[in-house]
PDB file of N, CA and C in Angstrom:
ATOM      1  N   UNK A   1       5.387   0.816  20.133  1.00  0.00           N
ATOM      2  CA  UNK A   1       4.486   0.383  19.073  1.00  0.00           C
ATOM      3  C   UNK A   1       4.881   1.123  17.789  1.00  0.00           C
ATOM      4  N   UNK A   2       5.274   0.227  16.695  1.00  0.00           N
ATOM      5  CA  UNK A   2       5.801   1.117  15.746  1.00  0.00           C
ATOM      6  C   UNK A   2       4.313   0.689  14.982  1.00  0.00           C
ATOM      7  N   UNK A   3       4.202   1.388  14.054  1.00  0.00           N
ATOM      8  CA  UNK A   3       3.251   1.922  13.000  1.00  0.00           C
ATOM      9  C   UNK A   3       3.724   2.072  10.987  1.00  0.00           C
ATOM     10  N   UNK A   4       3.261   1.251  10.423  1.00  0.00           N
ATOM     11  CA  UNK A   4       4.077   0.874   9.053  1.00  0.00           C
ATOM     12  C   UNK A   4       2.653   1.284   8.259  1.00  0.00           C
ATOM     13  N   UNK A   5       3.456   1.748   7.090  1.00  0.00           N
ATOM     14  CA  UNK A   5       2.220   1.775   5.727  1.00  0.00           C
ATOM     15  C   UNK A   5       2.231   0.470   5.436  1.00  0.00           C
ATOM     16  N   UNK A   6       0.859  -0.207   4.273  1.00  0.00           N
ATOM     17  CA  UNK A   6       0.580  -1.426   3.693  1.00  0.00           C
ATOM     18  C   UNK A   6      -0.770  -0.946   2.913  1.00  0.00           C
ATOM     19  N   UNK A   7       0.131  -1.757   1.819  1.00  0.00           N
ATOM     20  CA  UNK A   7      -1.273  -1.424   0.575  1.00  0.00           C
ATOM     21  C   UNK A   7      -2.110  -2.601   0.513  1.00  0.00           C
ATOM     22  N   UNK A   8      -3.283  -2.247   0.613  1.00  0.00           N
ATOM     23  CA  UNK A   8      -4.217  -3.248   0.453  1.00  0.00           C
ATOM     24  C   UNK A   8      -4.188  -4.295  -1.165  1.00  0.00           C
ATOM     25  N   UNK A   9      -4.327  -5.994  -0.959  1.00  0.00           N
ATOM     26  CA  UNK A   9      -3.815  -6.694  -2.187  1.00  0.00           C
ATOM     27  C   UNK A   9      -5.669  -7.119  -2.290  1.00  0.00           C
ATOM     28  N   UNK A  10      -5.999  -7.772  -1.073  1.00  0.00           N
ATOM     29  CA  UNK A  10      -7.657  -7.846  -1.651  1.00  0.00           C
ATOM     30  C   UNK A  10      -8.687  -7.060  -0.408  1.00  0.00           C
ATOM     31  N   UNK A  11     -10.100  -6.860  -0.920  1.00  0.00           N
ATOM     32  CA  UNK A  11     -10.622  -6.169  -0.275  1.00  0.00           C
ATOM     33  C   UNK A  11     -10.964  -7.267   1.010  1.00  0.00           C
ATOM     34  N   UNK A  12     -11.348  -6.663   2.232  1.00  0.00           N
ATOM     35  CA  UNK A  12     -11.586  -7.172   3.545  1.00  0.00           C
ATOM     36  C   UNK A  12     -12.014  -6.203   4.806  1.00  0.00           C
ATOM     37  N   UNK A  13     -13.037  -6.355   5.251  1.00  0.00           N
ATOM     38  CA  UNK A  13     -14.034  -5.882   6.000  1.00  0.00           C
ATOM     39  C   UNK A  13     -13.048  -5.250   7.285  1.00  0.00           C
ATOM     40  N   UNK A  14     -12.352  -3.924   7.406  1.00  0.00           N
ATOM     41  CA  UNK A  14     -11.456  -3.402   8.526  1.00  0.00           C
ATOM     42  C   UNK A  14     -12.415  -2.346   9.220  1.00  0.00           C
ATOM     43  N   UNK A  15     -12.771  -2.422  10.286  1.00  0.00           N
ATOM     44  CA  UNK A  15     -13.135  -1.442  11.455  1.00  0.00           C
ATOM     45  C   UNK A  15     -14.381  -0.426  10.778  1.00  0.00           C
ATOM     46  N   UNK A  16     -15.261  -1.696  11.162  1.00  0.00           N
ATOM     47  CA  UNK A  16     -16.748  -0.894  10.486  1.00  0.00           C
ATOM     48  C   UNK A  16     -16.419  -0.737   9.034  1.00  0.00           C
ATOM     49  N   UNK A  17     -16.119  -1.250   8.325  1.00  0.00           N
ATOM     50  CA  UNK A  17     -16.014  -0.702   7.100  1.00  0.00           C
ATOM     51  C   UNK A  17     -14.971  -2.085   6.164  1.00  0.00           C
ATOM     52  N   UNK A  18     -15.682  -1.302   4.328  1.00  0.00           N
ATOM     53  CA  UNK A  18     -14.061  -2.560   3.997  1.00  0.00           C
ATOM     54  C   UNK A  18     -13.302  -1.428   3.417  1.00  0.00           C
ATOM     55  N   UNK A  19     -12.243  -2.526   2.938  1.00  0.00           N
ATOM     56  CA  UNK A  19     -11.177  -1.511   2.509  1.00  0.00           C
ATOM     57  C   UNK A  19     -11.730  -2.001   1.214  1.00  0.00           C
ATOM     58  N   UNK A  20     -10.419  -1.296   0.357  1.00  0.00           N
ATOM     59  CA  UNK A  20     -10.756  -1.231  -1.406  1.00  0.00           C
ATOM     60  C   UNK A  20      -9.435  -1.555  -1.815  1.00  0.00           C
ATOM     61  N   UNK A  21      -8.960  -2.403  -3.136  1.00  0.00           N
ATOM     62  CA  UNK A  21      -7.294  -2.690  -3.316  1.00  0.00           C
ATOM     63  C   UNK A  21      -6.820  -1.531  -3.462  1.00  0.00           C
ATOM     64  N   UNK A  22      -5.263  -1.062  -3.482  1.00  0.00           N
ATOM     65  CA  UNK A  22      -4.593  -0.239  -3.639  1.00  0.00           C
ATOM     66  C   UNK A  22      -4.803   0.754  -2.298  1.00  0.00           C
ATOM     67  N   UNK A  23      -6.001   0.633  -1.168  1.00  0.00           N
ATOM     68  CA  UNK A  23      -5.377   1.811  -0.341  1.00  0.00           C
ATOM     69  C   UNK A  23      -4.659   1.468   0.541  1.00  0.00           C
ATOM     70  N   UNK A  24      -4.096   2.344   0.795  1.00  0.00           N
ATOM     71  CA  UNK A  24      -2.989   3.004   2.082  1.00  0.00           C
ATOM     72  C   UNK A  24      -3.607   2.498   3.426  1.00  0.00           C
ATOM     73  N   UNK A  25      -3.197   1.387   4.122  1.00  0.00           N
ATOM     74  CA  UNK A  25      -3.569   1.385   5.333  1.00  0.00           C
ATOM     75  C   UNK A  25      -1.806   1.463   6.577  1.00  0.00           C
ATOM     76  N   UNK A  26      -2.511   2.532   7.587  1.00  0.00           N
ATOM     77  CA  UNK A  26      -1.224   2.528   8.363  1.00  0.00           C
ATOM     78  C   UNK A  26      -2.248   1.494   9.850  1.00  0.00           C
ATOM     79  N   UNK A  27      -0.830   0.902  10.200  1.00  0.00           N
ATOM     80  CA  UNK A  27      -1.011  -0.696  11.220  1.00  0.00           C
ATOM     81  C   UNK A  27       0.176  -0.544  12.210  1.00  0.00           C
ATOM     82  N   UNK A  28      -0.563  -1.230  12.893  1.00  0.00           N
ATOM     83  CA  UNK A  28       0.768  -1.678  13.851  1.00  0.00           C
ATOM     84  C   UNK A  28       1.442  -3.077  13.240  1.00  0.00           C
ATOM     85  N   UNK A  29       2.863  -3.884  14.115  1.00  0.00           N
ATOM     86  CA  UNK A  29       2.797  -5.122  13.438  1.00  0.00           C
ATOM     87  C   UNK A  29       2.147  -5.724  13.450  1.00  0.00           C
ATOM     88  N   UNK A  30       1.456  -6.152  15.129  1.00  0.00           N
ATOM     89  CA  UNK A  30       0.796  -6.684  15.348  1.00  0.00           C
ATOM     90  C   UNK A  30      -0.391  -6.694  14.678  1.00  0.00           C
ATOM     91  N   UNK A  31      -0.959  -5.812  14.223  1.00  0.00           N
ATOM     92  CA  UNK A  31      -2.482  -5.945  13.349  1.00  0.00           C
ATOM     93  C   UNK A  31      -2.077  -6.012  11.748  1.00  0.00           C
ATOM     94  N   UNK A  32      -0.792  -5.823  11.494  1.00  0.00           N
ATOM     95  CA  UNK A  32      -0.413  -6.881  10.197  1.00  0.00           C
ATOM     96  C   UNK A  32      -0.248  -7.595  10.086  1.00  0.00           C
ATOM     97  N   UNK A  33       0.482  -8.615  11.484  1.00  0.00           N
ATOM     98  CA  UNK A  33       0.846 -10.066  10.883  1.00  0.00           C
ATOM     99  C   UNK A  33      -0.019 -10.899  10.271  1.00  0.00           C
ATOM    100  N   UNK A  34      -1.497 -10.878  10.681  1.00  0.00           N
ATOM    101  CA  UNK A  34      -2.323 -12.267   9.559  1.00  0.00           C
ATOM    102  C   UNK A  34      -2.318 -11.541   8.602  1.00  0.00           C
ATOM    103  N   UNK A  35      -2.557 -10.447   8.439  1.00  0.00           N
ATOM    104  CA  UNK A  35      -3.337  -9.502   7.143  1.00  0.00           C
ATOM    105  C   UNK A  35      -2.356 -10.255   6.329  1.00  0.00           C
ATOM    106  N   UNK A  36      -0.692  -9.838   6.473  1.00  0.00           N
ATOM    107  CA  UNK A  36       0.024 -10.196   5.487  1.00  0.00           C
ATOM    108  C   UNK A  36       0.584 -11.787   4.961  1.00  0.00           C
ATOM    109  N   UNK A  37       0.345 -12.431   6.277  1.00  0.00           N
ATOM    110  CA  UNK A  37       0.027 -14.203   5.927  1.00  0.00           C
ATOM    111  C   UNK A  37      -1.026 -14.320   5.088  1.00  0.00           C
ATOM    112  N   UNK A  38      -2.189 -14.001   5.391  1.00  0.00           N
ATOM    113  CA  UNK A  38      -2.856 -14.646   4.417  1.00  0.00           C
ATOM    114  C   UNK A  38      -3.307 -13.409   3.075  1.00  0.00           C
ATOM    115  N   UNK A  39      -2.183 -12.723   2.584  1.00  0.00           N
ATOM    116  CA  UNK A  39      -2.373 -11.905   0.767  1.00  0.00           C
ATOM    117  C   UNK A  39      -2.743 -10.858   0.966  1.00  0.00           C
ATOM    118  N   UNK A  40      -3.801 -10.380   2.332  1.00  0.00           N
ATOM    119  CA  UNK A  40      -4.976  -9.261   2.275  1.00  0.00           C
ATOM    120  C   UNK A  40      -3.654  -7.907   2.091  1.00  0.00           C
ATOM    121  N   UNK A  41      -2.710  -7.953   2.751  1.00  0.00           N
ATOM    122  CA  UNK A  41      -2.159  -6.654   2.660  1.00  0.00           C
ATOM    123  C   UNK A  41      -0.432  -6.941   1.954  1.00  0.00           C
ATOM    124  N   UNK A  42      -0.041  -6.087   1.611  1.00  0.00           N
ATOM    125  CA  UNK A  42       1.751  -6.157   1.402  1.00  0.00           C
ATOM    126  C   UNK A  42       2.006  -4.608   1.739  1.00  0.00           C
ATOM    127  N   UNK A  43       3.601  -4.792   2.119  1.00  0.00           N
ATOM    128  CA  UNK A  43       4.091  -3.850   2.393  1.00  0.00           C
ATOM    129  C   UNK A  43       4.235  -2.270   1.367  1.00  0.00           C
ATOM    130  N   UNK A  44       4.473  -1.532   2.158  1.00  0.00           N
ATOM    131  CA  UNK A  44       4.131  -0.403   0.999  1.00  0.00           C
ATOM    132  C   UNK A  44       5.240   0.030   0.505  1.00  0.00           C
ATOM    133  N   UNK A  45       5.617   0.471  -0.162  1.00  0.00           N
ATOM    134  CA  UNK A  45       6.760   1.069  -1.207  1.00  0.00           C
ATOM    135  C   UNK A  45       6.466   2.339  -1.886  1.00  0.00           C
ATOM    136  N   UNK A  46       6.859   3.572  -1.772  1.00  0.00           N
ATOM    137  CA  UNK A  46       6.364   4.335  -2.272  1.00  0.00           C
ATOM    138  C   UNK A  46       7.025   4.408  -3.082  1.00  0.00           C
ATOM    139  N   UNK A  47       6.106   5.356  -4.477  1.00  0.00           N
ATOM    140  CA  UNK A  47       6.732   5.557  -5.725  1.00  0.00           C
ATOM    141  C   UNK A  47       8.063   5.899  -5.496  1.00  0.00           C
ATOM    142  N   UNK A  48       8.964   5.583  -6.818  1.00  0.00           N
ATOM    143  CA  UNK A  48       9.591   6.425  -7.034  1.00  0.00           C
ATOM    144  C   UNK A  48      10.316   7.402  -8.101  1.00  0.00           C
ATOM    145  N   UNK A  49      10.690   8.810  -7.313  1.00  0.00           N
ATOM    146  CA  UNK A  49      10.358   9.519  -7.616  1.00  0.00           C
ATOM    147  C   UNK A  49      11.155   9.994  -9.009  1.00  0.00           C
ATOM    148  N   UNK A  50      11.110  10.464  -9.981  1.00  0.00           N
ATOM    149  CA  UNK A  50      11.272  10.841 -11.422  1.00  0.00           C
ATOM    150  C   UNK A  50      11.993  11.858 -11.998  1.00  0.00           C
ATOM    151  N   UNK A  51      12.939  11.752 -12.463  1.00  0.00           N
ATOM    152  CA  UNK A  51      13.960  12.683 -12.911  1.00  0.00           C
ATOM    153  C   UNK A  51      12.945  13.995 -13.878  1.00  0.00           C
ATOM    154  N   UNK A  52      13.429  14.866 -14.271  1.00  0.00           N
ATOM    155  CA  UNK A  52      12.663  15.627 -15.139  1.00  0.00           C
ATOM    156  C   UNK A  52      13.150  14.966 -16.760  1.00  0.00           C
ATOM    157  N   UNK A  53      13.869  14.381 -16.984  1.00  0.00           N
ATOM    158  CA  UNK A  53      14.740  13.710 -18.230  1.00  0.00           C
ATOM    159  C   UNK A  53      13.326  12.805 -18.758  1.00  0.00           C
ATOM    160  N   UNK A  54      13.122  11.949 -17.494  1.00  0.00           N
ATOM    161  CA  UNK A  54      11.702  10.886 -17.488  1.00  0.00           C
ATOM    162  C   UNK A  54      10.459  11.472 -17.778  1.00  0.00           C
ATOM    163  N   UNK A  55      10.091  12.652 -16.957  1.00  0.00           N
ATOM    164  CA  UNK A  55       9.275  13.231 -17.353  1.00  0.00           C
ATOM    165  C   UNK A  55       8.699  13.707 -19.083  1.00  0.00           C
ATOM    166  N   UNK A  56       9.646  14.616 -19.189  1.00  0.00           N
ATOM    167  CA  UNK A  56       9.872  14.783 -20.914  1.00  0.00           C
ATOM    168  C   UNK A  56       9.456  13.381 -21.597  1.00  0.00           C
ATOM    169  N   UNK A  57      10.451  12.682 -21.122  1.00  0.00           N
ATOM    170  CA  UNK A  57      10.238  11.204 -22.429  1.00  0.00           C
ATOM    171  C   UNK A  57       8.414  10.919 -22.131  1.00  0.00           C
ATOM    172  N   UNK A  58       8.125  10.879 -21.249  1.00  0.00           N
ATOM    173  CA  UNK A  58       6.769  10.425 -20.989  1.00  0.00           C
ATOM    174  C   UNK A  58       5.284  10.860 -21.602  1.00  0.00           C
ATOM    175  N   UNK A  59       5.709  12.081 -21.600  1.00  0.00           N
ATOM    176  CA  UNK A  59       5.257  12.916 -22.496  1.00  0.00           C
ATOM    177  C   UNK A  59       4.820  13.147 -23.429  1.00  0.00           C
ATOM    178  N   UNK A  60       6.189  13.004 -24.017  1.00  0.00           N
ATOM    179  CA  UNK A  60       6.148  13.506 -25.565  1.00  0.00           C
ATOM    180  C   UNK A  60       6.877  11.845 -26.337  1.00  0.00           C
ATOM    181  N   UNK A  61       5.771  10.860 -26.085  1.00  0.00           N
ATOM    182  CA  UNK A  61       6.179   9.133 -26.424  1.00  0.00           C
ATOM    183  C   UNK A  61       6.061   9.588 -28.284  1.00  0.00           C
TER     184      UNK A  61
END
């Protein structure tokens, strides 16, 4: 049983509870495949991560 991150796209009522957009839910596939047929979830991508060069510019716009 593998186990994947997925960010929530709309809110939907998960295990006693709902979720909220943008959180972090970890799933099996199996309890992703509808989520991600029908919009509720997409795969997760984590940031990435930022040179200190980027930083500076960000900064000081």
């Amino acid at each position: 049983m593998t186990i994947k991150k997925y960010c929530v796209c709309q809110a939907f009522a998960w295990r006693q509870g709902w979720t909220v957009p943008n959180e972090i839910l970890e799933l099996t596939d199996c309890e992703a495949q509808q989520l991600l047929r029908t919009g509720h979830i997409k795969h997760y991508l984590p940031p990435k991560p930022t040179t200190k060069k980027e930083k500076v510019n960000a900064t000081n716009h």
